[in-house]
C-alpha atoms as a PDB file:
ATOM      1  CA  UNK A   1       4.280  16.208  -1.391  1.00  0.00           C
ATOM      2  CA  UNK A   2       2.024  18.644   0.636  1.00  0.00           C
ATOM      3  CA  UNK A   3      -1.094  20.209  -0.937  1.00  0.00           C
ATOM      4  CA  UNK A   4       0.910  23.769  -1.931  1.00  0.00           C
ATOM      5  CA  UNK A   5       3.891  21.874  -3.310  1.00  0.00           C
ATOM      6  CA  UNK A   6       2.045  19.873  -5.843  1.00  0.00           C
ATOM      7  CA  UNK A   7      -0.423  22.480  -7.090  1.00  0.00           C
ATOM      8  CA  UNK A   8       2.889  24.360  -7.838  1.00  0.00           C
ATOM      9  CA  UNK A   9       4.232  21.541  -9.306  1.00  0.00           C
ATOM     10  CA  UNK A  10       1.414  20.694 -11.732  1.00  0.00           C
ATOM     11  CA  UNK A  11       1.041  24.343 -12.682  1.00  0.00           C
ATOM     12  CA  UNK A  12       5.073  24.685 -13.579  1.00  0.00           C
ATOM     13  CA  UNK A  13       4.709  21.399 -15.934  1.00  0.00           C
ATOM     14  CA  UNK A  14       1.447  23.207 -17.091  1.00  0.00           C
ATOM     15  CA  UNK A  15       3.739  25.716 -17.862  1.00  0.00           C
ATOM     16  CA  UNK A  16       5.595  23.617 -20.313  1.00  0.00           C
ATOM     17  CA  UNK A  17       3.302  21.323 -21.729  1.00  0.00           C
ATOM     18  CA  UNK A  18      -0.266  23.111 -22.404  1.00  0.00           C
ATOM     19  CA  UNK A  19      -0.028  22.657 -25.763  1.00  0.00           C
ATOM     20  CA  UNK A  20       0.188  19.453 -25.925  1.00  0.00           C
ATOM     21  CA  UNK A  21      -2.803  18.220 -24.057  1.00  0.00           C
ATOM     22  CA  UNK A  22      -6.289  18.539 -25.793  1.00  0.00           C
ATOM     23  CA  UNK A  23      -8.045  21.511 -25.056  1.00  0.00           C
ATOM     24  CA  UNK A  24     -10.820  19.905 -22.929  1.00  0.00           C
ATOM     25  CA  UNK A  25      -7.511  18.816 -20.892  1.00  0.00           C
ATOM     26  CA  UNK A  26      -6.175  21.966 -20.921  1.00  0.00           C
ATOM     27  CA  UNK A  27      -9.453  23.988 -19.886  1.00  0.00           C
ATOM     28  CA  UNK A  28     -10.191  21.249 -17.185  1.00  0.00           C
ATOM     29  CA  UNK A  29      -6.940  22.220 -15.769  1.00  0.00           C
ATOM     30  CA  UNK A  30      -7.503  25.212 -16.154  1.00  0.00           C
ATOM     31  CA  UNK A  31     -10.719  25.689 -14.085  1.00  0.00           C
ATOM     32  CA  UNK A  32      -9.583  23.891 -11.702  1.00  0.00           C
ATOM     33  CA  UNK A  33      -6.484  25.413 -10.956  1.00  0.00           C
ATOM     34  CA  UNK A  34      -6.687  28.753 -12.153  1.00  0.00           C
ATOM     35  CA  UNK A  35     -10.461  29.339 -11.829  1.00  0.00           C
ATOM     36  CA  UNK A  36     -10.335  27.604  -7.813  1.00  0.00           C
ATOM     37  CA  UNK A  37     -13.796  26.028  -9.588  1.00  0.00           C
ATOM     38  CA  UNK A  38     -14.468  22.821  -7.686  1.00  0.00           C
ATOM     39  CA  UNK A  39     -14.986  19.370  -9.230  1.00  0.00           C
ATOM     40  CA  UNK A  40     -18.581  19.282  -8.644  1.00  0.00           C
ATOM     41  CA  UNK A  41     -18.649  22.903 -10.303  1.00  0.00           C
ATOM     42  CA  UNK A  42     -16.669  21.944 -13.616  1.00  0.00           C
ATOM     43  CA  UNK A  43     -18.678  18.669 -14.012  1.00  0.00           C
ATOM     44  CA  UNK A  44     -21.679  21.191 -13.957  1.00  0.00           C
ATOM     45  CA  UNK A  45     -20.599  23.524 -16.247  1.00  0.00           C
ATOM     46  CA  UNK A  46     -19.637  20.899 -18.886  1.00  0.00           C
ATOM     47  CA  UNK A  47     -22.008  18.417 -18.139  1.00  0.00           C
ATOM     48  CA  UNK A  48     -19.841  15.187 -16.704  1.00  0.00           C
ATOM     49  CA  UNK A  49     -20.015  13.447 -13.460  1.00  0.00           C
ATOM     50  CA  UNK A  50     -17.569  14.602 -10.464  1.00  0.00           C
ATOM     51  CA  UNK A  51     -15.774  11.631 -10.773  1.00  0.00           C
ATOM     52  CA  UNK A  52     -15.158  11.796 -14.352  1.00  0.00           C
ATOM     53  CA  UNK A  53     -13.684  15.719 -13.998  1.00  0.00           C
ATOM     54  CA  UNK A  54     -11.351  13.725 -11.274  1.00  0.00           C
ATOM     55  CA  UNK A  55     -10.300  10.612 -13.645  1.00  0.00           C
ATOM     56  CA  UNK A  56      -9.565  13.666 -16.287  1.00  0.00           C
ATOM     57  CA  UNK A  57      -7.170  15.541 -13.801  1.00  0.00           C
ATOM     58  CA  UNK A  58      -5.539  12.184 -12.962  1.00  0.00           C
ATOM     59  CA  UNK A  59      -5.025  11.788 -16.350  1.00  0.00           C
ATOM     60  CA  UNK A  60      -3.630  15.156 -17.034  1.00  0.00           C
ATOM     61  CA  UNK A  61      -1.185  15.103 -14.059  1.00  0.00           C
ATOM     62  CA  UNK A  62      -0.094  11.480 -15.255  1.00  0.00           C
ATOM     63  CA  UNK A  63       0.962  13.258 -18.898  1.00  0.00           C
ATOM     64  CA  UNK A  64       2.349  15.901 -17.643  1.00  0.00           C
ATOM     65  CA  UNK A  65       5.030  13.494 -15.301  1.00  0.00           C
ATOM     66  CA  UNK A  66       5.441  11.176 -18.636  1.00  0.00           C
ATOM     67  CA  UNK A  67       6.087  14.472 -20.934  1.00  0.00           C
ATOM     68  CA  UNK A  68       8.710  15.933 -18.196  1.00  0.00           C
ATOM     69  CA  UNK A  69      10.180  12.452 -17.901  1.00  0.00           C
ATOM     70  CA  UNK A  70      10.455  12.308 -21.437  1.00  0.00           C
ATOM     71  CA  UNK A  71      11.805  15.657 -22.012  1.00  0.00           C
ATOM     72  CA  UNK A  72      12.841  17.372 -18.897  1.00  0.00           C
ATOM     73  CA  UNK A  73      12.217  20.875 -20.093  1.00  0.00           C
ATOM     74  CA  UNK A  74      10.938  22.205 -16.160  1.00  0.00           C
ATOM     75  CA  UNK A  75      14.385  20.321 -14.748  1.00  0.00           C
ATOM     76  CA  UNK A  76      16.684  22.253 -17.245  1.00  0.00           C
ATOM     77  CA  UNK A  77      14.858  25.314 -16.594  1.00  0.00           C
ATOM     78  CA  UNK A  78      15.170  24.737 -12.983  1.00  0.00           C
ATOM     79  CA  UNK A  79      18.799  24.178 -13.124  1.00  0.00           C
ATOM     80  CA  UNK A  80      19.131  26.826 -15.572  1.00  0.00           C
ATOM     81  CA  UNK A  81      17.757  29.413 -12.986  1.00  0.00           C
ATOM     82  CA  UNK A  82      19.956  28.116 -10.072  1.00  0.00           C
ATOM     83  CA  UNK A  83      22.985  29.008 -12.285  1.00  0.00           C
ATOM     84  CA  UNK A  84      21.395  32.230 -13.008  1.00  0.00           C
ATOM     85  CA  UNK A  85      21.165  33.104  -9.454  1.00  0.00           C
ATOM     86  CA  UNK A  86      24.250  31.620  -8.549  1.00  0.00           C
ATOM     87  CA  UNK A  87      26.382  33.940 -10.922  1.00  0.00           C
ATOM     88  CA  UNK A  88      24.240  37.079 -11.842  1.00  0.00           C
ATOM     89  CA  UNK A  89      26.137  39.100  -9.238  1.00  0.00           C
ATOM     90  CA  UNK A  90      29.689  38.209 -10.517  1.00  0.00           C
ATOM     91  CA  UNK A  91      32.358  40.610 -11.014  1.00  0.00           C
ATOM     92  CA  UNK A  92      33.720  38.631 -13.958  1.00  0.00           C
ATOM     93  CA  UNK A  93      33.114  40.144 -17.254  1.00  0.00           C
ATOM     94  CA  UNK A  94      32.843  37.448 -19.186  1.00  0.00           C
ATOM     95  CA  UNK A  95      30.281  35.501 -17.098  1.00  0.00           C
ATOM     96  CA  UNK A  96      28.084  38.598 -16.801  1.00  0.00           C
ATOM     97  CA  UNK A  97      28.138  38.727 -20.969  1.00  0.00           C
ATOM     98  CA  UNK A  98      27.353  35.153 -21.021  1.00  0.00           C
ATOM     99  CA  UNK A  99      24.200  35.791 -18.552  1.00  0.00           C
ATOM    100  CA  UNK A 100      22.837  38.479 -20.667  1.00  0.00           C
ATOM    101  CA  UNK A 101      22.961  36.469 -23.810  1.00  0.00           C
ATOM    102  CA  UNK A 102      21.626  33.283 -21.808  1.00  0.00           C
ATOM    103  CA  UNK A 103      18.792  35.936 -20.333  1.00  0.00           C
ATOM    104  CA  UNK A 104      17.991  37.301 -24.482  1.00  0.00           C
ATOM    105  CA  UNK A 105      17.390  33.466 -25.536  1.00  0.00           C
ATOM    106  CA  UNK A 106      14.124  33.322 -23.219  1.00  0.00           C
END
């Protein structure tokens, strides 16, 4: 997985499953990805070693995986959309009702 394709993997399961890491977790992640701050730069600001702002980020990305594993919310979203995209331009009544009742449930 290239550089681009992970960050934009990590931030989609971010996405999902912010609220269930601890806040420390979730502002780690946060500054790094959203913030571009580097490691050396976080471990500054909160006082920890580089290498401990890295074990933390291996951390997060490893709950993130277990908590998609587990419960596959980004998949079903994913495969939601690519139904979404694959009928939203239908002729068919009935499937354009269904989309705009499947689009009021986000």
């Amino acid at each position: 997985m290239d550089i681009l394709t992970k960050k934009e993997h990590y931030i989609n399961l971010f996405d999902f499953y912010s609220d269930l890491l601890t806040e420390k977790q979730q502002q780690y992640f946060k500054d790094y990805y959203f913030a571009d701050a580097s490691l050396a730069e976080i471990a500054t600001a909160y006082g920890i070693s580089r290498n401990a702002v890295f074990d933390q980020l291996q951390k997060i990305y490893a709950i993130l995986e277990d908590y998609e594993a587990k419960l596959g919310l980004y998949k079903k979203y994913q495969q939601y959309n690519s139904l979404y995209e694959e009928y939203k331009d239908s002729d068919n009544l009935e499937v354009i009702t269904l989309i705009k009742k499947m689009k009021n449930i986000e």
